[in-house]
C-alpha atoms as a PDB file:
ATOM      1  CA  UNK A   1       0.000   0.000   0.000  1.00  0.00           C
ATOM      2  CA  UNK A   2       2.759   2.208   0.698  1.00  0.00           C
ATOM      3  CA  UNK A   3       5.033   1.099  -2.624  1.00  0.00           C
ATOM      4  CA  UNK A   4       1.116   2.049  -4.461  1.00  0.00           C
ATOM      5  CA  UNK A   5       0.931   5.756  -2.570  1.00  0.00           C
ATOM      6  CA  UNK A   6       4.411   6.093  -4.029  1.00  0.00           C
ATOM      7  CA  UNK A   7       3.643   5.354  -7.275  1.00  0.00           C
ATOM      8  CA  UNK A   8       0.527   7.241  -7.150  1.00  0.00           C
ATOM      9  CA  UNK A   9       2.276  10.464  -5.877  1.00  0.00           C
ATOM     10  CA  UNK A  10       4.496  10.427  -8.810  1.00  0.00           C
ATOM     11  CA  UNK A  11       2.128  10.922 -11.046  1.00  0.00           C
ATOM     12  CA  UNK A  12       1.802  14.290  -9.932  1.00  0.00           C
ATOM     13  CA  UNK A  13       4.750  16.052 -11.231  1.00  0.00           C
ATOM     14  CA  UNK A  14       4.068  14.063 -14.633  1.00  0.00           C
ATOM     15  CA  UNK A  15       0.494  15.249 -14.718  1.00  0.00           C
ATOM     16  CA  UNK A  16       1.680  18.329 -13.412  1.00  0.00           C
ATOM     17  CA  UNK A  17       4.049  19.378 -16.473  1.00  0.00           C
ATOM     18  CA  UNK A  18       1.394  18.290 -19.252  1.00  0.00           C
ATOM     19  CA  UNK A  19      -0.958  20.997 -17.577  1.00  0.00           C
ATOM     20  CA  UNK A  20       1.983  23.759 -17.825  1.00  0.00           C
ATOM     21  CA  UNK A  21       3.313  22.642 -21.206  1.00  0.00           C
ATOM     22  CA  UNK A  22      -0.274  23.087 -22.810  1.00  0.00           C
ATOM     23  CA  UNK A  23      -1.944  25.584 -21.096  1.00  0.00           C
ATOM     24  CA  UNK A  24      -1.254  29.178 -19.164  1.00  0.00           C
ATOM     25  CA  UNK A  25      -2.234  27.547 -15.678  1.00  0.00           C
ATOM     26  CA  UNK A  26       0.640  28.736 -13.414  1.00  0.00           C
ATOM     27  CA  UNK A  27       2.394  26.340 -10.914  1.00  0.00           C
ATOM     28  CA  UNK A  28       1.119  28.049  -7.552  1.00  0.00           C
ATOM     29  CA  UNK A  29      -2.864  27.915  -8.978  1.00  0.00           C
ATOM     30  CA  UNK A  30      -2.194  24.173 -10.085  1.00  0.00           C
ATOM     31  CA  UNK A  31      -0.979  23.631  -5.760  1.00  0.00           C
ATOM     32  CA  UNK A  32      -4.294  25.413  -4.813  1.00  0.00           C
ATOM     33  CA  UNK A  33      -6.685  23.455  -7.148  1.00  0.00           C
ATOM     34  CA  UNK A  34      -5.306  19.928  -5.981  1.00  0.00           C
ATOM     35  CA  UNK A  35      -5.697  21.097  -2.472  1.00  0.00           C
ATOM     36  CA  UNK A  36      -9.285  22.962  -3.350  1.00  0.00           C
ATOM     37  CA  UNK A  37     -10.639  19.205  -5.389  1.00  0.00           C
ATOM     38  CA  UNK A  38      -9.366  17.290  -2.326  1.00  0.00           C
ATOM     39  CA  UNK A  39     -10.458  18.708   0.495  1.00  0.00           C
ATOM     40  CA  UNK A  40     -14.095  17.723   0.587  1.00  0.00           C
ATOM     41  CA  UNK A  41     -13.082  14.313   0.250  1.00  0.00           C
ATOM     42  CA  UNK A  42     -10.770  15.033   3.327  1.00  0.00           C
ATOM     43  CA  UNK A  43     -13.602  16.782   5.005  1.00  0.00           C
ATOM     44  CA  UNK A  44     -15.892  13.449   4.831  1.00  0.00           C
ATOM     45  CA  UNK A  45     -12.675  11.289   5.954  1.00  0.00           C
ATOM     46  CA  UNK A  46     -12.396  13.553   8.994  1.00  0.00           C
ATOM     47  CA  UNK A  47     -16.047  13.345  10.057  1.00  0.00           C
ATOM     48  CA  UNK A  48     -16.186  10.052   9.486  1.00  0.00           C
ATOM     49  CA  UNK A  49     -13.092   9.384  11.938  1.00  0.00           C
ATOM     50  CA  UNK A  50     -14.648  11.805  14.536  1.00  0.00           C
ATOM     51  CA  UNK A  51     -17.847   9.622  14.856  1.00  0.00           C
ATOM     52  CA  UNK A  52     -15.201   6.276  15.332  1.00  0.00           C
ATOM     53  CA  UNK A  53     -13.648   8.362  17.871  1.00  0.00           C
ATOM     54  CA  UNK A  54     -16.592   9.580  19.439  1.00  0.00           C
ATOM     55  CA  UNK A  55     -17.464   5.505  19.632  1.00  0.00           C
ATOM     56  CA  UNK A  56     -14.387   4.318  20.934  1.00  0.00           C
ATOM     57  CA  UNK A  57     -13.940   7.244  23.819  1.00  0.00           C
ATOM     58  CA  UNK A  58     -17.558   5.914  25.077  1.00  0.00           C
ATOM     59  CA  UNK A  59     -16.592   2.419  24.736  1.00  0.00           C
ATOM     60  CA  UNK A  60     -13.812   3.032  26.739  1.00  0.00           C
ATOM     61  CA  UNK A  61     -14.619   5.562  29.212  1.00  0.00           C
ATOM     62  CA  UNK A  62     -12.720   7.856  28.104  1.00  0.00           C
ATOM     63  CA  UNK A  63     -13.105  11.521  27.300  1.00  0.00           C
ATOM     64  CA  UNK A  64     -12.545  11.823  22.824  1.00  0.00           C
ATOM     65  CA  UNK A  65      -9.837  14.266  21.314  1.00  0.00           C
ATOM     66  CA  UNK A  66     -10.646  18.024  21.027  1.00  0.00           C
ATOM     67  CA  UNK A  67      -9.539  20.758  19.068  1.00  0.00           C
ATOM     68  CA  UNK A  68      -7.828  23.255  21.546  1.00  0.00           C
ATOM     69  CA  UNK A  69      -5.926  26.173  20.772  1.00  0.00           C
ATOM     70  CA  UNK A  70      -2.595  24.379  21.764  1.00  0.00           C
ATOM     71  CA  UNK A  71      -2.909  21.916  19.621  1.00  0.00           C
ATOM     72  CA  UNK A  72      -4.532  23.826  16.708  1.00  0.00           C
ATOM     73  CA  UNK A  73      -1.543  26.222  16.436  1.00  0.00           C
ATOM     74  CA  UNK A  74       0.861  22.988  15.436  1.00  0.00           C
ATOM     75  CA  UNK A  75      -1.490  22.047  12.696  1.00  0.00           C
ATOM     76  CA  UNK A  76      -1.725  25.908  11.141  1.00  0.00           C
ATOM     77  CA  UNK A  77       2.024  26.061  10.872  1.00  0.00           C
ATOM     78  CA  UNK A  78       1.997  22.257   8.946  1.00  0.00           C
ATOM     79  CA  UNK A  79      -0.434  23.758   6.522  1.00  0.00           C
ATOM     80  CA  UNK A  80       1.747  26.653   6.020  1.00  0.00           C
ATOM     81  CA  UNK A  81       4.378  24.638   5.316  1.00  0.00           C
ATOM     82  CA  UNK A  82       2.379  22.676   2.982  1.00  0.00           C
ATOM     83  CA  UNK A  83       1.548  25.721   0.908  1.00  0.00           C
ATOM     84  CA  UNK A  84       4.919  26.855   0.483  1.00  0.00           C
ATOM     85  CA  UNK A  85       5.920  23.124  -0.398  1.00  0.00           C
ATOM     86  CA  UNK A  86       2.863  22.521  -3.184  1.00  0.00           C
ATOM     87  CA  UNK A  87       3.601  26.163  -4.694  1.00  0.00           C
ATOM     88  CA  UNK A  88       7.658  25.803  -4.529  1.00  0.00           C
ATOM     89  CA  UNK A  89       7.958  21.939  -6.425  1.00  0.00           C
ATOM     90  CA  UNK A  90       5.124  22.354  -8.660  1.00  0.00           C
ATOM     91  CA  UNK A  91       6.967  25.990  -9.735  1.00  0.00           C
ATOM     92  CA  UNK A  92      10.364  23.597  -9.520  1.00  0.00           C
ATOM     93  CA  UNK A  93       8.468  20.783 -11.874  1.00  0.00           C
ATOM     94  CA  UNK A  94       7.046  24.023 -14.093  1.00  0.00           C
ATOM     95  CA  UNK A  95      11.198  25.203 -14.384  1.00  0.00           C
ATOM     96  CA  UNK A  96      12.959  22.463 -14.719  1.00  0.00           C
ATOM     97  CA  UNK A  97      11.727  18.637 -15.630  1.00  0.00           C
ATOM     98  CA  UNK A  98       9.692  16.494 -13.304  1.00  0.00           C
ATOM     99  CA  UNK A  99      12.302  14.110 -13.033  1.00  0.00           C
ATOM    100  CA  UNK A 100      15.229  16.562 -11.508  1.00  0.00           C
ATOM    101  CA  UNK A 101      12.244  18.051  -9.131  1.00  0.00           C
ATOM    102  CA  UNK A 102      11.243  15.473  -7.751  1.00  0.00           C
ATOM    103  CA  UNK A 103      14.704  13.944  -6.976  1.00  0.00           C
ATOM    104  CA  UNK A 104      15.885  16.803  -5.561  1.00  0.00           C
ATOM    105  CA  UNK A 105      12.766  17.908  -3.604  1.00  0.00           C
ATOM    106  CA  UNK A 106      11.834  14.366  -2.124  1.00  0.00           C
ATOM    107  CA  UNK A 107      15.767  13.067  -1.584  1.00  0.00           C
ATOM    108  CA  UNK A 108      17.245  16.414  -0.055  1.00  0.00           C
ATOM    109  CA  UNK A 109      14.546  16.447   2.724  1.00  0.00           C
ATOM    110  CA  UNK A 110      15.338  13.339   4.729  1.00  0.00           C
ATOM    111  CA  UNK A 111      19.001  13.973   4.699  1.00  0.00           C
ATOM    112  CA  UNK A 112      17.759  17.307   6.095  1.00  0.00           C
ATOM    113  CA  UNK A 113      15.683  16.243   8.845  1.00  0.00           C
ATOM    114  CA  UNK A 114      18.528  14.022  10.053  1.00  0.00           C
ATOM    115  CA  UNK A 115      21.033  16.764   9.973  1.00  0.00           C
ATOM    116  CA  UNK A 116      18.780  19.507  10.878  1.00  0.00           C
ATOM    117  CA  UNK A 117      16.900  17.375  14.252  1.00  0.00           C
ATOM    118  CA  UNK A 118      21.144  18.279  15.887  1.00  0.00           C
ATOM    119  CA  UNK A 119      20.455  21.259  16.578  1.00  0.00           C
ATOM    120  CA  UNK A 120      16.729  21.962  16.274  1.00  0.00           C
ATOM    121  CA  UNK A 121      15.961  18.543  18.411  1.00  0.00           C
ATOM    122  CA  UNK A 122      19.028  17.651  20.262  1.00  0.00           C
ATOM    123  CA  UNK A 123      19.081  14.338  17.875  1.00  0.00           C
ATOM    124  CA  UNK A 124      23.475  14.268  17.410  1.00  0.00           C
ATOM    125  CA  UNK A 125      23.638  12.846  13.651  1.00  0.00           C
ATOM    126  CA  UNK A 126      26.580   9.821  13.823  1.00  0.00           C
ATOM    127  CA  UNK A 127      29.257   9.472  11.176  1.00  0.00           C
ATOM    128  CA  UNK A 128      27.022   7.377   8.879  1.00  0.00           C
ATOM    129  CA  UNK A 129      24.423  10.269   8.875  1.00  0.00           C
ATOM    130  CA  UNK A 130      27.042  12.948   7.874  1.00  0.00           C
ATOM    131  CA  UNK A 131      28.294  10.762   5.161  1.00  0.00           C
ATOM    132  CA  UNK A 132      24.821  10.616   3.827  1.00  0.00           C
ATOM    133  CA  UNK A 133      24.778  14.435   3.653  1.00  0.00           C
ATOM    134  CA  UNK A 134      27.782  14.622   2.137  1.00  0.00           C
ATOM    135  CA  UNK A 135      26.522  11.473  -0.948  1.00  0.00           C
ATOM    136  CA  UNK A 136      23.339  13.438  -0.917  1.00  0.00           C
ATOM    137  CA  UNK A 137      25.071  16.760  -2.290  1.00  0.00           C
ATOM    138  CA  UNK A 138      27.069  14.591  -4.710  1.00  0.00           C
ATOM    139  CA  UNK A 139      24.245  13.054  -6.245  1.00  0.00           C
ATOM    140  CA  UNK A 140      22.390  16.473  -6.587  1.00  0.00           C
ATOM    141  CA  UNK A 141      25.540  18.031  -8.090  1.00  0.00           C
ATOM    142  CA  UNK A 142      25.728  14.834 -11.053  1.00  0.00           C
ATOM    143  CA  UNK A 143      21.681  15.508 -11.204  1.00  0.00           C
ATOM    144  CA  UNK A 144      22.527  19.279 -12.817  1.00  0.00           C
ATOM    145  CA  UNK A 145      24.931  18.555 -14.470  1.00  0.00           C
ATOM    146  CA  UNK A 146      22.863  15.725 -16.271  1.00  0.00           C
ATOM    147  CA  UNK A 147      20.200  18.285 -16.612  1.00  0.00           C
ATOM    148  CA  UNK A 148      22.786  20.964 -18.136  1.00  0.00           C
ATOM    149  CA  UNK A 149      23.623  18.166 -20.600  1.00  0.00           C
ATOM    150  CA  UNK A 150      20.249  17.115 -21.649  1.00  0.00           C
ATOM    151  CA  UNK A 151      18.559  20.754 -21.361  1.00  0.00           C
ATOM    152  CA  UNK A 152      21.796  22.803 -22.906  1.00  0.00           C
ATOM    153  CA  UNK A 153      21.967  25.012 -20.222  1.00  0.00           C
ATOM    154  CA  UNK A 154      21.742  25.641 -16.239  1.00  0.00           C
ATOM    155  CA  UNK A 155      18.536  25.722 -14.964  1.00  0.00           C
ATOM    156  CA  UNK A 156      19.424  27.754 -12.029  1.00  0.00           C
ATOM    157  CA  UNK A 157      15.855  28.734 -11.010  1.00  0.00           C
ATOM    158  CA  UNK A 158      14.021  25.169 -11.093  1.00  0.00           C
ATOM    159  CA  UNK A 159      17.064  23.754  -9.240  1.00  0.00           C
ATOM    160  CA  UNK A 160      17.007  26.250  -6.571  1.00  0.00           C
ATOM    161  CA  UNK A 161      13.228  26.109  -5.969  1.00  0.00           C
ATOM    162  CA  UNK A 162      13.379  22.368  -5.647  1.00  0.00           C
ATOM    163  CA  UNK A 163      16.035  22.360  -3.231  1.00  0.00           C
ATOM    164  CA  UNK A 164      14.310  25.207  -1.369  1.00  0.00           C
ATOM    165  CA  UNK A 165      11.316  22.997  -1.552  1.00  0.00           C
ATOM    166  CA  UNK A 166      13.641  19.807   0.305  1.00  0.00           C
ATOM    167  CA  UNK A 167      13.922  22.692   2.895  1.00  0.00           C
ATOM    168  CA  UNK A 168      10.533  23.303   3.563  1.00  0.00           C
ATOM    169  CA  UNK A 169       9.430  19.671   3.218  1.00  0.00           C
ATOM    170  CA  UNK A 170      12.233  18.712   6.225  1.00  0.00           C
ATOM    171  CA  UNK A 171      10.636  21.911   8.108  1.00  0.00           C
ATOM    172  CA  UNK A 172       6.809  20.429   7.999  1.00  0.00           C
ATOM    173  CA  UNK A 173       8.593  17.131   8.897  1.00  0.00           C
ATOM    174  CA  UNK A 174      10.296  18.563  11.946  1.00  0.00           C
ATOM    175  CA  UNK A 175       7.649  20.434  13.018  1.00  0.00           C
ATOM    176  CA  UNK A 176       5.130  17.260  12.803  1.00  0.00           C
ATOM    177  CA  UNK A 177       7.771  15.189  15.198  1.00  0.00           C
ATOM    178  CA  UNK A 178       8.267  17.880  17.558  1.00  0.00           C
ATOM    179  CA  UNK A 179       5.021  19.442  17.811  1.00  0.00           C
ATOM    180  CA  UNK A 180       2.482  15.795  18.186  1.00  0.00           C
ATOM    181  CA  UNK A 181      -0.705  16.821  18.992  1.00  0.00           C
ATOM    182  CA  UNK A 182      -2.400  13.618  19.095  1.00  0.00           C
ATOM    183  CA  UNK A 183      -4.780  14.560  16.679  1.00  0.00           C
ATOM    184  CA  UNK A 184      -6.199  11.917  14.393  1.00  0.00           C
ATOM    185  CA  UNK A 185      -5.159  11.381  11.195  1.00  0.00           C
ATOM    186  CA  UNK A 186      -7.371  12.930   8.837  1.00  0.00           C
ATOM    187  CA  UNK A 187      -8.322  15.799  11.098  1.00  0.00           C
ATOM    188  CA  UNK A 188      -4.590  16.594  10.602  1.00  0.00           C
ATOM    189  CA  UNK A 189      -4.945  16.403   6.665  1.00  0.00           C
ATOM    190  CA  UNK A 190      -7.383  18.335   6.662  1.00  0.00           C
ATOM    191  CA  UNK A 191      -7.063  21.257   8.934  1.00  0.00           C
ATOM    192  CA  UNK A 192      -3.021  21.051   6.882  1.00  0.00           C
ATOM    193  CA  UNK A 193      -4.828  21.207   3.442  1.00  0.00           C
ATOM    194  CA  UNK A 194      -7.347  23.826   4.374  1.00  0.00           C
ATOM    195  CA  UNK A 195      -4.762  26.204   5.890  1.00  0.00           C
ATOM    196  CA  UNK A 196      -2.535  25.785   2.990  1.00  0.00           C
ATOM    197  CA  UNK A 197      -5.757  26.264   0.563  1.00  0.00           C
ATOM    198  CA  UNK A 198      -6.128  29.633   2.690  1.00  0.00           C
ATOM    199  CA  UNK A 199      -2.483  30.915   2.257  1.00  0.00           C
ATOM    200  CA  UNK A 200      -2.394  30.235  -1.145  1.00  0.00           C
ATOM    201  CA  UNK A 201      -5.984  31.653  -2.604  1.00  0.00           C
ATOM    202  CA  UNK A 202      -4.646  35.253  -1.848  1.00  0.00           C
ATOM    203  CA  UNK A 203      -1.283  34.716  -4.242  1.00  0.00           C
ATOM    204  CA  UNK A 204      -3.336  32.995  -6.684  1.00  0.00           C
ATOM    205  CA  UNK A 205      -5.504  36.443  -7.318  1.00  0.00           C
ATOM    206  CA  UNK A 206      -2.318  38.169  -6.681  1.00  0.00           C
ATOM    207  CA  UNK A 207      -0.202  36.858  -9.814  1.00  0.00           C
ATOM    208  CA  UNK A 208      -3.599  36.480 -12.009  1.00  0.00           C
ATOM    209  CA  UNK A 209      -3.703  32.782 -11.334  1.00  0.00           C
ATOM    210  CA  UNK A 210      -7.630  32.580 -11.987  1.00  0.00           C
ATOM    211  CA  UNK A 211      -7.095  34.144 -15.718  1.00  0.00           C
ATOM    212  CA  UNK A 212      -4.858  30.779 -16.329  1.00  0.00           C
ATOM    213  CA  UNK A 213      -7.482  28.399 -14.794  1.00  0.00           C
ATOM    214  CA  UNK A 214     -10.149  30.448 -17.072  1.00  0.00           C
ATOM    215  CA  UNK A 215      -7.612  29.169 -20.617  1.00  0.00           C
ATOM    216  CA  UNK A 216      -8.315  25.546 -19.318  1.00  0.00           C
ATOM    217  CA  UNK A 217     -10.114  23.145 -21.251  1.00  0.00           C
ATOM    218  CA  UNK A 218     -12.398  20.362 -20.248  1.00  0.00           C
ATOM    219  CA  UNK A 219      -9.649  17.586 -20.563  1.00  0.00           C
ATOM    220  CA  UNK A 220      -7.513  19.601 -19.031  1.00  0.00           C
ATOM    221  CA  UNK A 221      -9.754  20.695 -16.347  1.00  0.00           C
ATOM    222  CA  UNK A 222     -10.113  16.765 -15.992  1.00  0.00           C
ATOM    223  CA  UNK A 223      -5.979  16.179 -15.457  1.00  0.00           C
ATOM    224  CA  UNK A 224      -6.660  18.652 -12.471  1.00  0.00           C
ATOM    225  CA  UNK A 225      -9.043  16.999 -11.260  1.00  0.00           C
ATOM    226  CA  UNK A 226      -6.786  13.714 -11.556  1.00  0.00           C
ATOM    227  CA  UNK A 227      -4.300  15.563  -9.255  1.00  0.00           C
ATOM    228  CA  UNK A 228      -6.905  16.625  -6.471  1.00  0.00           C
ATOM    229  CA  UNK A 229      -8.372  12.606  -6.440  1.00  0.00           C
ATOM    230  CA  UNK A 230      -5.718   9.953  -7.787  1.00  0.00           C
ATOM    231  CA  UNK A 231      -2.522  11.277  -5.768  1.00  0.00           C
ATOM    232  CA  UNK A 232      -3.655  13.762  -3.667  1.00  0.00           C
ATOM    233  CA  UNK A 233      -7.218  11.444  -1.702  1.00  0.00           C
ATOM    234  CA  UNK A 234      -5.879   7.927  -2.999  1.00  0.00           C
ATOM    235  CA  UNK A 235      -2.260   8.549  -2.437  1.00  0.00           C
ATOM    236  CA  UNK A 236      -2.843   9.338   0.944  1.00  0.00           C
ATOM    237  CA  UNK A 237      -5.450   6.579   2.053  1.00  0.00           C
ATOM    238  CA  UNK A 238      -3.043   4.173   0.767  1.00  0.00           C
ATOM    239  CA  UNK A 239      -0.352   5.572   2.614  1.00  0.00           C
ATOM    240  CA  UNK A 240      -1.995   5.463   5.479  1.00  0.00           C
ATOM    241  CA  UNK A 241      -3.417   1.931   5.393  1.00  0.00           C
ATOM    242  CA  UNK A 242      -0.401   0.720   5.193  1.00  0.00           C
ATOM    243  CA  UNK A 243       1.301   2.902   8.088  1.00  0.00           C
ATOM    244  CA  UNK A 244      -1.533   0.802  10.362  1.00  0.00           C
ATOM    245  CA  UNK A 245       0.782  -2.334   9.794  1.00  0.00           C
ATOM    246  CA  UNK A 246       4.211  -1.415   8.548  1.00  0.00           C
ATOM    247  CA  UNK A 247       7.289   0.005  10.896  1.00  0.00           C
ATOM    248  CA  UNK A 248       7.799   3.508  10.267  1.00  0.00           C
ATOM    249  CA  UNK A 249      11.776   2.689   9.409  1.00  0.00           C
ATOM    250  CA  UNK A 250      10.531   0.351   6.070  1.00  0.00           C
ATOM    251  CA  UNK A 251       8.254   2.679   5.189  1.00  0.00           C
ATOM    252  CA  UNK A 252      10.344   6.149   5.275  1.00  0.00           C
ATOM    253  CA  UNK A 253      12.457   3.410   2.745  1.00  0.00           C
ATOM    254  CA  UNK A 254       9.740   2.921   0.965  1.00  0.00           C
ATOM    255  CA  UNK A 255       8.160   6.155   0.361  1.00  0.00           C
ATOM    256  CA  UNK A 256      11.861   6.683  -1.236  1.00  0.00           C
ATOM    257  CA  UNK A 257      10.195   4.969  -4.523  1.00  0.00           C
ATOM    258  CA  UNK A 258       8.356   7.958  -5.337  1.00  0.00           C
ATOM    259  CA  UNK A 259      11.659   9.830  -6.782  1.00  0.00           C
ATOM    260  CA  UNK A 260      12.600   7.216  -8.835  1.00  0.00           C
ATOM    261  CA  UNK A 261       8.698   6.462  -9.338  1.00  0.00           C
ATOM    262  CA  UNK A 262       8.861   9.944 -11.116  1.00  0.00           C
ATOM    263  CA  UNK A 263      12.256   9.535 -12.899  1.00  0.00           C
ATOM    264  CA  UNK A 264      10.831   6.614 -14.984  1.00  0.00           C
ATOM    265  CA  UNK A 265       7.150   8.051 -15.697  1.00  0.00           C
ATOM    266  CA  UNK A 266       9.231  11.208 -16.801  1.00  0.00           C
ATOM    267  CA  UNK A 267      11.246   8.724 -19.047  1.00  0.00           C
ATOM    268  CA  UNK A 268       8.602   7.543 -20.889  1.00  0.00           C
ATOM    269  CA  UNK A 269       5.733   9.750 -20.729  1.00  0.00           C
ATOM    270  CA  UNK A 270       7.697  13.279 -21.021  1.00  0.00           C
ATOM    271  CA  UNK A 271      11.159  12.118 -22.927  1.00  0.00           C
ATOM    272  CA  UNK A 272      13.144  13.383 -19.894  1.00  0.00           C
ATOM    273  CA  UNK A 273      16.659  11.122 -19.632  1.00  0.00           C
ATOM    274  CA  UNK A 274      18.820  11.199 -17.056  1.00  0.00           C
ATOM    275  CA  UNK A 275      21.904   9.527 -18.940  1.00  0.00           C
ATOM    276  CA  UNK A 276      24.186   8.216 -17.273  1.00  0.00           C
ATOM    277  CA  UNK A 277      25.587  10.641 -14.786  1.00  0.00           C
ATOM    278  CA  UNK A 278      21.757  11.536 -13.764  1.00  0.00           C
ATOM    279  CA  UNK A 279      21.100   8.383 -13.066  1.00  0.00           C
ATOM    280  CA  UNK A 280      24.137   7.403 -11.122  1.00  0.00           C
ATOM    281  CA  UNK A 281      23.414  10.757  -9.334  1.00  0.00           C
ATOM    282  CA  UNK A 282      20.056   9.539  -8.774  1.00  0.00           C
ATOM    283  CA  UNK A 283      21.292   6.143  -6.945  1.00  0.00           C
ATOM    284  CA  UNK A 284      23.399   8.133  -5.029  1.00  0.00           C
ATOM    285  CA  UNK A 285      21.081  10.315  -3.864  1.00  0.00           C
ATOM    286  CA  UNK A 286      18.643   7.253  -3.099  1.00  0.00           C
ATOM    287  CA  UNK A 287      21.480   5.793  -1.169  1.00  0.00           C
ATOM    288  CA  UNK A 288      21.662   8.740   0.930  1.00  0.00           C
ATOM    289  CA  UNK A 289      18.156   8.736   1.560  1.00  0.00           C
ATOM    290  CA  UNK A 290      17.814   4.812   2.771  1.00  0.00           C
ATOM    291  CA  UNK A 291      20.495   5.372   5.298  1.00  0.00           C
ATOM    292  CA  UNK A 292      19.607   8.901   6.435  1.00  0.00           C
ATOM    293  CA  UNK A 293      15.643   8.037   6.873  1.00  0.00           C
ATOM    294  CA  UNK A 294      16.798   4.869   9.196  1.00  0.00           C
ATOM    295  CA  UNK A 295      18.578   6.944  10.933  1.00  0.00           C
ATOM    296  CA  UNK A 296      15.881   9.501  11.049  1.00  0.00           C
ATOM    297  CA  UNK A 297      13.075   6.986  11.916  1.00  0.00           C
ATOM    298  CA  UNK A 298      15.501   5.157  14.789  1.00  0.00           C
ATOM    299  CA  UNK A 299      15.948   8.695  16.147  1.00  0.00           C
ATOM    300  CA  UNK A 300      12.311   9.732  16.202  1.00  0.00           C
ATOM    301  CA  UNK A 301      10.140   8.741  19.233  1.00  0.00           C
ATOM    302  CA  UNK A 302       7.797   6.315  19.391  1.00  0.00           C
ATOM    303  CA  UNK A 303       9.049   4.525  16.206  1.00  0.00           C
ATOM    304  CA  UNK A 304       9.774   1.070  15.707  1.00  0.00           C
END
């Protein structure tokens, strides 16, 4: 179910770059749409998981999770993160390929969280963590310069988005480990997707967003739409089905799939090739990611 969320998931940045390629939809009003198609089905999920919880607190005499201000404050910041991440690697997939993105986005950020948790969460990253870091900036570095070979020429912009979206991705991660609340599962999604639907509306009507969605046509209204339901709704109930039963070291591994998930859809759907640099760069870079998300999920609390 996890290896499925994956693959799901990379369909986004595939999807993603036929919308941009043919039409005038802009990458930041592409992030809001996915977030404004999914979160009624988010909004059903979380009702739907209140009434469980309102059963099982009775059942066991116990009082049922509320929304307080304490733990509602947590949540906002997640969906701000979340709006910065959707805008920043759909603009990165818009710049550069959906291959190189998504590499760099997804890969950077665990090697990230298990450097960044030294200081920010008094987690002390070993040798083998370091190392990681250090195979992690390698395999970035033979990523560009695949993409100079294959593009003819530096795509400073893309790259720089995507690794500013690793950044915020490892932020949202940090701050979701050291900020629990305890609130369910898809009360989290969706107070995170609705915040992040929030931030964003105002920079859509800001940089004439709704003018591109207006150019849309319907089979292009329907790839949208594809976004909001197939990886956005699916993506995440398989991912979490398979959380109930899987330790969260296998499946920080597994979720690594997506990147290379992407690199092969990209392949064959959009002509993007690594050669043979990229994709050395690219096993690299999954290295990295294997050892640093082990680390990551040993260090983490409460994980098996």
């Amino acid at each position: 179910m996890i290896a499925l969320a994956a693959l799901l998931w990379a369909t986004t940045g595939i999807v993603a770059k036929f919308l941009f390629t043919g039409s005038d939809l802009q990458a930041i009003s592409l992030g809001f749409l996915r977030l404004a198609v999914a979160l009624p089905f988010f909004f059903m999920l979380m009702l739907r998981e209140q009434t469980a919880e309102a059963r099982s607190a009775r059942a066991q005499s116990r009082a049922p999770w509320r929304l307080s201000r304490k733990a509602l404050i947590p949540l906002l910041a997640l969906g701000v993160f979340q709006a910065f991440y959707q805008g920043s690697y759909l603009l990165a997939v818009d710049l550069t390929g959906a291959g190189i993105a998504t590499l760099i986005a997804l890969c950077l950020a665990p090697v990230l969280v298990a450097i960044m948790a030294a200081p920010l969460l008094g987690e002390k990253p070993g040798i083998v963590t370091i190392l990681a870091l250090i195979a992690a900036i390698a395999g970035t570095a033979m990523l560009v310069i695949s993409d100079m070979e294959s593009a003819g020429e530096l795509r400073l912009a893309g790259i720089l988005i995507a690794v500013f979206a690793a950044f915020v991705y490892a932020g949202f991660t940090l701050t979701s480990r050291h900020s629990s609340t305890g609130a369910p599962v898809f009360t989290t999604a969706f107070i995170c997707f609705l915040t992040a639907a929030i931030v964003l509306l105002p920079v859509v009507w800001a940089i004439g967003g709704f003018e591109g969605m207006a150019s849309l046509n319907v089979w292009q209204w329907l790839m949208v739409i594809f976004i909001g339901v197939v990886p956005t709704c699916i993506g995440y109930l398989s991912f979490f089905a398979g959380m109930r039963t899987t330790p969260a070291t296998l499946s920080s591994i597994i979720v690594t799939l997506e990147p290379l998930f992407v690199a092969l859809l990209a392949w064959v759907f959009l002509g993007e090739v690594l050669g043979v640099v990229g994709m050395t760069g690219a096993a690299i870079l999954t290295a990295a990611v294997v050892v640093a998300s082990r680390s990551s999920a040993r260090q983490a609390p409460g994980t098996a």
